[in-house]
N, C-alpha and C. Protein backbone atom coordinates (compact mmCIF):
# COMPACT_ATOMS: atom_id res chain seq x y z
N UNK A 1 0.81 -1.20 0.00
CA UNK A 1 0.00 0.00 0.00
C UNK A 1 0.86 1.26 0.00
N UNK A 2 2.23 0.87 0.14
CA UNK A 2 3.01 2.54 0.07
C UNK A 2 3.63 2.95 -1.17
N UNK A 3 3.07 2.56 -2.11
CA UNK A 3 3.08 3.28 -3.56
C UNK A 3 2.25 3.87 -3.70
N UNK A 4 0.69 3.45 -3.70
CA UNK A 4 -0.31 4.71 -3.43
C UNK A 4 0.06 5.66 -2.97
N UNK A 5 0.10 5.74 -1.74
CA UNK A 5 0.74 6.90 -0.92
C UNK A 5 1.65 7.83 -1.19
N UNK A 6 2.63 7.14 -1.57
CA UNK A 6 3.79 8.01 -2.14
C UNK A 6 3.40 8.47 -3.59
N UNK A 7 2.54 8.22 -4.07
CA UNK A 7 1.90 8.88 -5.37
C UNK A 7 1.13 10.23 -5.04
N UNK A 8 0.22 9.49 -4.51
CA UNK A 8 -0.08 10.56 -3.53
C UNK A 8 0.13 11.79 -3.13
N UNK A 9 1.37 11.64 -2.20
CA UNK A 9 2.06 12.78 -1.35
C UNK A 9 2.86 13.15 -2.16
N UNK A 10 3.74 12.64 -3.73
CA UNK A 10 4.03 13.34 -4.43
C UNK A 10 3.23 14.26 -5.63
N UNK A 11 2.42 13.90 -5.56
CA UNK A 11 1.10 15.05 -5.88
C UNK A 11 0.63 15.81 -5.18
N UNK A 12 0.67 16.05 -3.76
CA UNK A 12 0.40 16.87 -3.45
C UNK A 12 1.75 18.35 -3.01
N UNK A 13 2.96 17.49 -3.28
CA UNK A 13 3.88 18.10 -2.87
C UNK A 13 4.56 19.18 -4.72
N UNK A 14 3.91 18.31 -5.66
CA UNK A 14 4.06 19.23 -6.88
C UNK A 14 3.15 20.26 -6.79
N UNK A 15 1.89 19.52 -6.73
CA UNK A 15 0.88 21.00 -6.55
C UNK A 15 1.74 22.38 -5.87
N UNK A 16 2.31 21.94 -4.72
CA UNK A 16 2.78 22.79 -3.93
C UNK A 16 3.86 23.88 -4.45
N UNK A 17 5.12 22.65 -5.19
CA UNK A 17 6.00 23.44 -5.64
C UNK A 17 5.32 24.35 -6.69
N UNK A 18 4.67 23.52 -7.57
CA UNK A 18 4.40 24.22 -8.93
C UNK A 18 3.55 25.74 -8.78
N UNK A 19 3.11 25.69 -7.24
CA UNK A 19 2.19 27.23 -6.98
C UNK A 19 2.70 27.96 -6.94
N UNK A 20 3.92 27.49 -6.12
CA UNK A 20 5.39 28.74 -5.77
C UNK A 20 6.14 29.15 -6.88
N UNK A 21 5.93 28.42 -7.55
CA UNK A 21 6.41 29.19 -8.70
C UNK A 21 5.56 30.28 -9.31
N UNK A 22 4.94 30.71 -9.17
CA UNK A 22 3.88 31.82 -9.47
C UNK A 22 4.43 32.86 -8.53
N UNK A 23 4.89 33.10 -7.33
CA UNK A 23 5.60 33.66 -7.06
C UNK A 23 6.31 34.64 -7.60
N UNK A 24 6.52 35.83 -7.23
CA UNK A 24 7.18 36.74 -8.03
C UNK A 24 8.57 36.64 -7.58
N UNK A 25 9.58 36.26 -6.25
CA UNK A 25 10.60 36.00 -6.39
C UNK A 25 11.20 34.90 -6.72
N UNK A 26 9.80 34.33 -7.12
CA UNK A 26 10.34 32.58 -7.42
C UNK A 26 11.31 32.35 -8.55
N UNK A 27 12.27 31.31 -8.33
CA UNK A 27 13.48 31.83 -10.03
C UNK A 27 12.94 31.17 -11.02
N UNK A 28 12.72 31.54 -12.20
CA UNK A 28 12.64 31.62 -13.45
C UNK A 28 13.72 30.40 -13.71
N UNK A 29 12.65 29.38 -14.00
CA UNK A 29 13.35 27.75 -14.98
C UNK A 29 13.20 27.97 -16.36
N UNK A 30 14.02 27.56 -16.84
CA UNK A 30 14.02 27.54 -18.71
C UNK A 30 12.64 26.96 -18.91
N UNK A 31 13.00 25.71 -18.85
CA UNK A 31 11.46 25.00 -19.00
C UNK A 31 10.26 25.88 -19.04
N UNK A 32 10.29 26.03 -18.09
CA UNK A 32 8.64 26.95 -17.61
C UNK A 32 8.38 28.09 -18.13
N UNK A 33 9.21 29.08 -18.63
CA UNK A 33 9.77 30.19 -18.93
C UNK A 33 8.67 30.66 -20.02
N UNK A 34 7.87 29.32 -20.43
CA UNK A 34 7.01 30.11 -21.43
C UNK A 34 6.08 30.75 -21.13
N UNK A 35 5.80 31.59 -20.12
CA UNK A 35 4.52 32.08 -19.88
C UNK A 35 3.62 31.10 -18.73
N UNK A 36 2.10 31.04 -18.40
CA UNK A 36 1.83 30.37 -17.33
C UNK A 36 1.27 29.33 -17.47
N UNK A 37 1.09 28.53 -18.47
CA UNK A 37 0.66 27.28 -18.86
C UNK A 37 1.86 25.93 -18.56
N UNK A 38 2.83 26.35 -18.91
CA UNK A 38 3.42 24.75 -18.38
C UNK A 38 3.41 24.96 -16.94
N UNK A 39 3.72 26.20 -16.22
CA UNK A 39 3.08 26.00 -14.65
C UNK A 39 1.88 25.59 -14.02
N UNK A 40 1.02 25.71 -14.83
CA UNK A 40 0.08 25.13 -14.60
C UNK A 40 -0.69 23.80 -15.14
N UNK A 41 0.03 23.53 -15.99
CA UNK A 41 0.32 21.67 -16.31
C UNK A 41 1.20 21.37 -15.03
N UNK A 42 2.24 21.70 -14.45
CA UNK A 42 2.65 21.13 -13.35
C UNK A 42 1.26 20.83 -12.26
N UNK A 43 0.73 22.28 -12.12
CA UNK A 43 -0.11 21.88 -10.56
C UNK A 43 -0.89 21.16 -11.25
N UNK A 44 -1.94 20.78 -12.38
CA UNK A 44 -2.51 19.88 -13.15
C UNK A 44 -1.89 18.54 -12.50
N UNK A 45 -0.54 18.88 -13.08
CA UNK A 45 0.09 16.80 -13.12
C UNK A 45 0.04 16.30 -11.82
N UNK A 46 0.17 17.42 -10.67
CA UNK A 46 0.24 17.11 -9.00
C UNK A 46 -0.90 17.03 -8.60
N UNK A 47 -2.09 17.21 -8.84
CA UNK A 47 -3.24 17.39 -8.49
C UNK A 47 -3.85 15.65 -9.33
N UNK A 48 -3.48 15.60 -10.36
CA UNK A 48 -3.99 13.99 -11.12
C UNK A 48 -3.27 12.99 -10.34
N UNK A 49 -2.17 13.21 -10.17
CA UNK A 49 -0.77 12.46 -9.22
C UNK A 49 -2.01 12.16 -7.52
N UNK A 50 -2.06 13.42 -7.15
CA UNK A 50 -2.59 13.31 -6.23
C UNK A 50 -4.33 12.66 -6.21
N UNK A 51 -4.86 13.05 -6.66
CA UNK A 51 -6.37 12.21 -7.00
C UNK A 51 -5.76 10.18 -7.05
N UNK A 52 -4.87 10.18 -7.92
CA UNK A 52 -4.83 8.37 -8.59
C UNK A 52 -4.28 8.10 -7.24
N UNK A 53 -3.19 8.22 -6.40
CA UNK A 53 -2.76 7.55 -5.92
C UNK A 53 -3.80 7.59 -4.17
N UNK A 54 -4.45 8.37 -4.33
CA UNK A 54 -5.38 8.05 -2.96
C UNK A 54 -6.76 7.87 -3.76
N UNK A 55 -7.39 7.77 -4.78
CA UNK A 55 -8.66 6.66 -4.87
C UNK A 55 -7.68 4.97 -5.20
N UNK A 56 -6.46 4.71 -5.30
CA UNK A 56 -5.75 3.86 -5.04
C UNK A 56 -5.45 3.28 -3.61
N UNK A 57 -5.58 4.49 -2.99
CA UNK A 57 -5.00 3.69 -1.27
C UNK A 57 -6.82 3.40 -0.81
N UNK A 58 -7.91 4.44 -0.97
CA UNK A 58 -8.87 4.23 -0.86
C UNK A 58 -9.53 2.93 -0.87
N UNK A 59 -9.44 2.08 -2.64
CA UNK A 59 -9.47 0.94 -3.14
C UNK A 59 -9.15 0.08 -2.40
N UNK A 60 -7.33 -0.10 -2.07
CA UNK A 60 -6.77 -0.99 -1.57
C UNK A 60 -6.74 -1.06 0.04
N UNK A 61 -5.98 0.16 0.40
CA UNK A 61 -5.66 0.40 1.58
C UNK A 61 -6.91 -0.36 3.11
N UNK A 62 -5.64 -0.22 3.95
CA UNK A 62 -6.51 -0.46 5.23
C UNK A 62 -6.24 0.40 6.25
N UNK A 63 -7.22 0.94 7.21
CA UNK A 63 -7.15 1.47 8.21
C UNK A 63 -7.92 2.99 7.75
N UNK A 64 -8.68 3.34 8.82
CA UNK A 64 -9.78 4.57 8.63
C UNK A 64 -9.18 5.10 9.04
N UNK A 65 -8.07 5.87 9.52
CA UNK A 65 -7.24 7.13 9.97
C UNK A 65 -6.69 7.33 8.92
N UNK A 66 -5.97 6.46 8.12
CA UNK A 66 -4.79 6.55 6.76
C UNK A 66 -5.53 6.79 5.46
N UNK A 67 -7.22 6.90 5.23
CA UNK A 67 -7.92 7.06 4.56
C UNK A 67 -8.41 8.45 4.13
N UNK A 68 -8.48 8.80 6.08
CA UNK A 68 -9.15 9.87 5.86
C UNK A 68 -8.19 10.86 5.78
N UNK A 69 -6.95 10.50 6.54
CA UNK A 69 -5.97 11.78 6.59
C UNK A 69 -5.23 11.89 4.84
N UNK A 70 -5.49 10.57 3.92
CA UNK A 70 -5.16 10.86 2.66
C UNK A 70 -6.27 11.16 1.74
N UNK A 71 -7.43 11.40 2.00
CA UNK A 71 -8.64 11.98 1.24
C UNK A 71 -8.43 13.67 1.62
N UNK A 72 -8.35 13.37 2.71
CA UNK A 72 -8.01 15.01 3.18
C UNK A 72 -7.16 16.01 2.63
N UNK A 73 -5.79 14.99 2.33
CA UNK A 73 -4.52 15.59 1.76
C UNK A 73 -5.13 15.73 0.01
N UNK A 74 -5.51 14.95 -0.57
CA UNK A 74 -6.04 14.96 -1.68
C UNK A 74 -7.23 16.26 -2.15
N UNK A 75 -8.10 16.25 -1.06
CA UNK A 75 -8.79 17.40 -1.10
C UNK A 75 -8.28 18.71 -1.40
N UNK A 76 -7.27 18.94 -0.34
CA UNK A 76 -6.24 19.85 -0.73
C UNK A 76 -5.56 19.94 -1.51
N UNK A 77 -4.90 19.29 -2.09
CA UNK A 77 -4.44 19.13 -3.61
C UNK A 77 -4.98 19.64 -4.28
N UNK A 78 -6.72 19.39 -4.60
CA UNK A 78 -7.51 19.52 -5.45
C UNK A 78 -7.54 20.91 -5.53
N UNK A 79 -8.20 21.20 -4.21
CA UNK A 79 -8.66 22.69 -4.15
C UNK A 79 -7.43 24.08 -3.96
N UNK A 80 -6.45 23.12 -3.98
CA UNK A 80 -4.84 24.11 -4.13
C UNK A 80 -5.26 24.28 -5.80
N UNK A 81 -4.85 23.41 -6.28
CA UNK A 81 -5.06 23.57 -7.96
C UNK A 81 -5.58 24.38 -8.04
N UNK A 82 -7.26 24.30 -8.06
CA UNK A 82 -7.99 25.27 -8.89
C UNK A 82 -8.02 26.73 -8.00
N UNK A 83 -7.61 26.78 -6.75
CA UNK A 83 -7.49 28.01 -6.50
C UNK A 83 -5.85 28.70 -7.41
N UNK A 84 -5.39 27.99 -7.57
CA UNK A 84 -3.86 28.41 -8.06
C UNK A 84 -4.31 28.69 -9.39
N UNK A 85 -5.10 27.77 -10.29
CA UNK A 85 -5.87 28.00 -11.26
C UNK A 85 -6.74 29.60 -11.88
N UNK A 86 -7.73 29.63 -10.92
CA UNK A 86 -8.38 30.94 -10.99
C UNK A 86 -7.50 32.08 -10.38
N UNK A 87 -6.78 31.78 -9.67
CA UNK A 87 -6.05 32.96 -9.16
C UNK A 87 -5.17 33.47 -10.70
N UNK A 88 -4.13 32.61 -10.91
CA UNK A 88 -3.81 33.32 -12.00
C UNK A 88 -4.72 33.41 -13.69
N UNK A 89 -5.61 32.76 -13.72
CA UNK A 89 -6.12 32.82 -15.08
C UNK A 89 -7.21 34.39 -14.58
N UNK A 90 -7.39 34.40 -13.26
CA UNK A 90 -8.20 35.80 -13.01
C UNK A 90 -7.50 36.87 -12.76
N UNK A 91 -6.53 37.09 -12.12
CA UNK A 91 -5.75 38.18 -11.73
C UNK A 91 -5.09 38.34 -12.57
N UNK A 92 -4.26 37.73 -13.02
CA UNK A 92 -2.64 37.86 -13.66
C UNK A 92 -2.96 38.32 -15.26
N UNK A 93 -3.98 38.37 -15.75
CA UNK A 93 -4.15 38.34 -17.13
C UNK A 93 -5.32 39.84 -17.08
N UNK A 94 -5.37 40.57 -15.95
CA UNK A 94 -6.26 41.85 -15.57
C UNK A 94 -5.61 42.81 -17.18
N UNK A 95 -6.16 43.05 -17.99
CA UNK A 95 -5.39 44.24 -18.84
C UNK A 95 -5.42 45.55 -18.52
N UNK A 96 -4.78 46.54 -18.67
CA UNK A 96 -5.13 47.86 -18.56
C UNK A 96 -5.73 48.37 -19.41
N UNK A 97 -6.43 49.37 -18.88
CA UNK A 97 -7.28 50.14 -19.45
C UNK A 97 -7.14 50.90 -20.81
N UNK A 98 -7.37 50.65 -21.85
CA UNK A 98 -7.18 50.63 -23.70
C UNK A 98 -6.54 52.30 -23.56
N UNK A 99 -5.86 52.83 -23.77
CA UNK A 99 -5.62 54.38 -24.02
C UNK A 99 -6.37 54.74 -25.33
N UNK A 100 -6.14 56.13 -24.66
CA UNK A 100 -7.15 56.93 -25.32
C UNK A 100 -6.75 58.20 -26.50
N UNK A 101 -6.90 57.81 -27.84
CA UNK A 101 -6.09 58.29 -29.00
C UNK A 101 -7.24 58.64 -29.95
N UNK A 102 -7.31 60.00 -30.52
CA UNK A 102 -8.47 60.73 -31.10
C UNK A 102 -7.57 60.51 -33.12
N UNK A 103 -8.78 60.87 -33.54
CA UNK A 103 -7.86 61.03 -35.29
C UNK A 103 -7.19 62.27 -35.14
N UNK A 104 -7.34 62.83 -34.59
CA UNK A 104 -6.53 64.17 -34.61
C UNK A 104 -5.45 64.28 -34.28
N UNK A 105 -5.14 63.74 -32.95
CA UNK A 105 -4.22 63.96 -32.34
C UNK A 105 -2.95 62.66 -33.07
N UNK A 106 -1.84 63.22 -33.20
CA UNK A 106 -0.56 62.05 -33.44
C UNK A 106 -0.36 60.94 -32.58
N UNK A 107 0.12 60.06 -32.79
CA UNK A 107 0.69 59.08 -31.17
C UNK A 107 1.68 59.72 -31.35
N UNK A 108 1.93 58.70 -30.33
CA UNK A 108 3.62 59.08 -29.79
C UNK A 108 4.64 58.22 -30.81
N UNK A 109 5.62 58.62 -30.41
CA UNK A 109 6.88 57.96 -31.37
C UNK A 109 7.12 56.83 -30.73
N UNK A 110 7.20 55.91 -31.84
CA UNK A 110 7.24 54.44 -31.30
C UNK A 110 8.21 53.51 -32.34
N UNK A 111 9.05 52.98 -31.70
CA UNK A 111 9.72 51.84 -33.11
C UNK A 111 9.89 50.46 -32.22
N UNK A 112 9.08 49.64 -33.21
CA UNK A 112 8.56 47.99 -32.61
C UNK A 112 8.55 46.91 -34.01
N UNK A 113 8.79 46.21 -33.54
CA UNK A 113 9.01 44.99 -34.52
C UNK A 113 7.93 44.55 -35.08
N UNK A 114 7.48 43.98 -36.39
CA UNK A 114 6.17 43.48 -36.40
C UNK A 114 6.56 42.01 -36.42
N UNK A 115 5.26 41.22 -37.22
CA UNK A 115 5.10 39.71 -36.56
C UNK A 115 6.06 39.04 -37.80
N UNK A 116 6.96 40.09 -38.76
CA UNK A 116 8.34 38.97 -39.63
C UNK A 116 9.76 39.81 -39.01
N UNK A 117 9.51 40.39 -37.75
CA UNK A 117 10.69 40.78 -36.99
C UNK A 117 11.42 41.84 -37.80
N UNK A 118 10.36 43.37 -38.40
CA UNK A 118 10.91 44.48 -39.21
C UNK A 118 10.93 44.93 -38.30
N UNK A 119 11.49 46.08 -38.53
CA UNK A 119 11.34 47.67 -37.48
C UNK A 119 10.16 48.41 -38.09
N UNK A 120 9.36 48.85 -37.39
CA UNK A 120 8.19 49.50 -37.83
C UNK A 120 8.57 50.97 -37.00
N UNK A 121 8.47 51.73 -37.21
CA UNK A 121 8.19 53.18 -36.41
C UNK A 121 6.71 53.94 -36.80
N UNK A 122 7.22 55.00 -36.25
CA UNK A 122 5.79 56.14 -36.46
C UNK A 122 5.93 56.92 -37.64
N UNK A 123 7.64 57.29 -37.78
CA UNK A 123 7.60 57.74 -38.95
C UNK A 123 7.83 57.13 -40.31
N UNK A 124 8.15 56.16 -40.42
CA UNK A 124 7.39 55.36 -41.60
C UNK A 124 6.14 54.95 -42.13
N UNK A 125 5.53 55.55 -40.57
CA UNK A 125 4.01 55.27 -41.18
C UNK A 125 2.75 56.19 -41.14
N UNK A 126 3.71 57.47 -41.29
CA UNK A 126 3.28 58.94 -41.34
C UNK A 126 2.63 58.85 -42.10
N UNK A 127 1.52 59.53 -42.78
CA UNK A 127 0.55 59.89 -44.02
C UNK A 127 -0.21 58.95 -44.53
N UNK A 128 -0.05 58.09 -43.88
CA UNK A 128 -0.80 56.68 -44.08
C UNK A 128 -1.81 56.30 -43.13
N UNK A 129 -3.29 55.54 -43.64
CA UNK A 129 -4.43 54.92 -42.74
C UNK A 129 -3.64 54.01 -41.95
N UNK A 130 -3.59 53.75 -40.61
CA UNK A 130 -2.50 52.92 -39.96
C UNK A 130 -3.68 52.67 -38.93
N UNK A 131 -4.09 50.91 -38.84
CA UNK A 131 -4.60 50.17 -37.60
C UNK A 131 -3.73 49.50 -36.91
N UNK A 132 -2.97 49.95 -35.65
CA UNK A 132 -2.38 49.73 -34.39
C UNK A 132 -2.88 48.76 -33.91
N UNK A 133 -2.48 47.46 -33.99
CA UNK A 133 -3.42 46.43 -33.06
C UNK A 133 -2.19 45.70 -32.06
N UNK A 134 -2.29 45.72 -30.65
CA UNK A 134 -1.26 45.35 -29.73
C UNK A 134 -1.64 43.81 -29.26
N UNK A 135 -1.21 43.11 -29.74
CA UNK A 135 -1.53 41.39 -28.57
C UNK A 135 -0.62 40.77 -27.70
N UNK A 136 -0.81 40.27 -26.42
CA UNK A 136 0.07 40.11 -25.51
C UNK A 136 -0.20 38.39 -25.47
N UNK A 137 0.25 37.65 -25.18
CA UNK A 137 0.03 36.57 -25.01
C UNK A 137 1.43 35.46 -25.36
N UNK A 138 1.20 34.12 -24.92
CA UNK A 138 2.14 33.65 -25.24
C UNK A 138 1.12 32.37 -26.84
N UNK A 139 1.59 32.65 -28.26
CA UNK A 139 1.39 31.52 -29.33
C UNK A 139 1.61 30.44 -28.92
């Protein structure tokens, strides 16, 4: 019965790490580095980790203390996830407020790359109908 368990408690102990990494002094892994989705396939994989290996001790296991104190731990798992879940798919992705640019008025001077990695500026695109569209995200 202590493979369950240790399935288990290593699901609940990824959940854990993988939250801290959301963390703002937390260090920055290559791996993860893409933005917040493979962090959150981690607490995902610790939270499934954690579910299999206690409806496993559940199944098998014996003794009503070691049941409940690993349904318990599992619970938490669970509800670590999806709070780690909504926390960042709700907070972290808040946008600011669209600025506010009339036909009249010029923007500002700006030089940014477009999506085949040119230099675009403002004044290359002086005298011209020009739609500004900004997207943040990770492809």
């Amino acid at each position: 019965m202590g493979i369950p368990v240790l399935v288990s408690l290593l699901g609940a102990l990824l959940v854990t790490v993988a939250g801290l990494l959301f963390l703002p002094q937390a260090p920055q892994l290559p791996v993860l580095a893409e933005g917040d989705w493979p962090k959150l396939i981690l607490v995902y994989l610790g939270a499934g980790w954690s579910l299999l290996g206690t409806v496993q001790f559940l199944r098998l296991g014996q003794g009503k203390l070691g049941k409940v104190m690993l349904a318990l731990l599992m619970l938490l798992s669970l509800a670590g996830s999806g709070g780690i879940s909504w926390w960042v798919l709700s907070f972290s992705y808040q946008l600011p407020a669209p600025a506010q640019f009339t036909a009249e008025k010029p923007i500002p001077s700006f030089e940014l790359k477009d999506q085949n990695g040119n230099a675009v500026s403002d004044v290359s695109l002086r005298g011209k109908p020009v739609v500004l569209i900004f997207g943040r995200g990770v492809w």
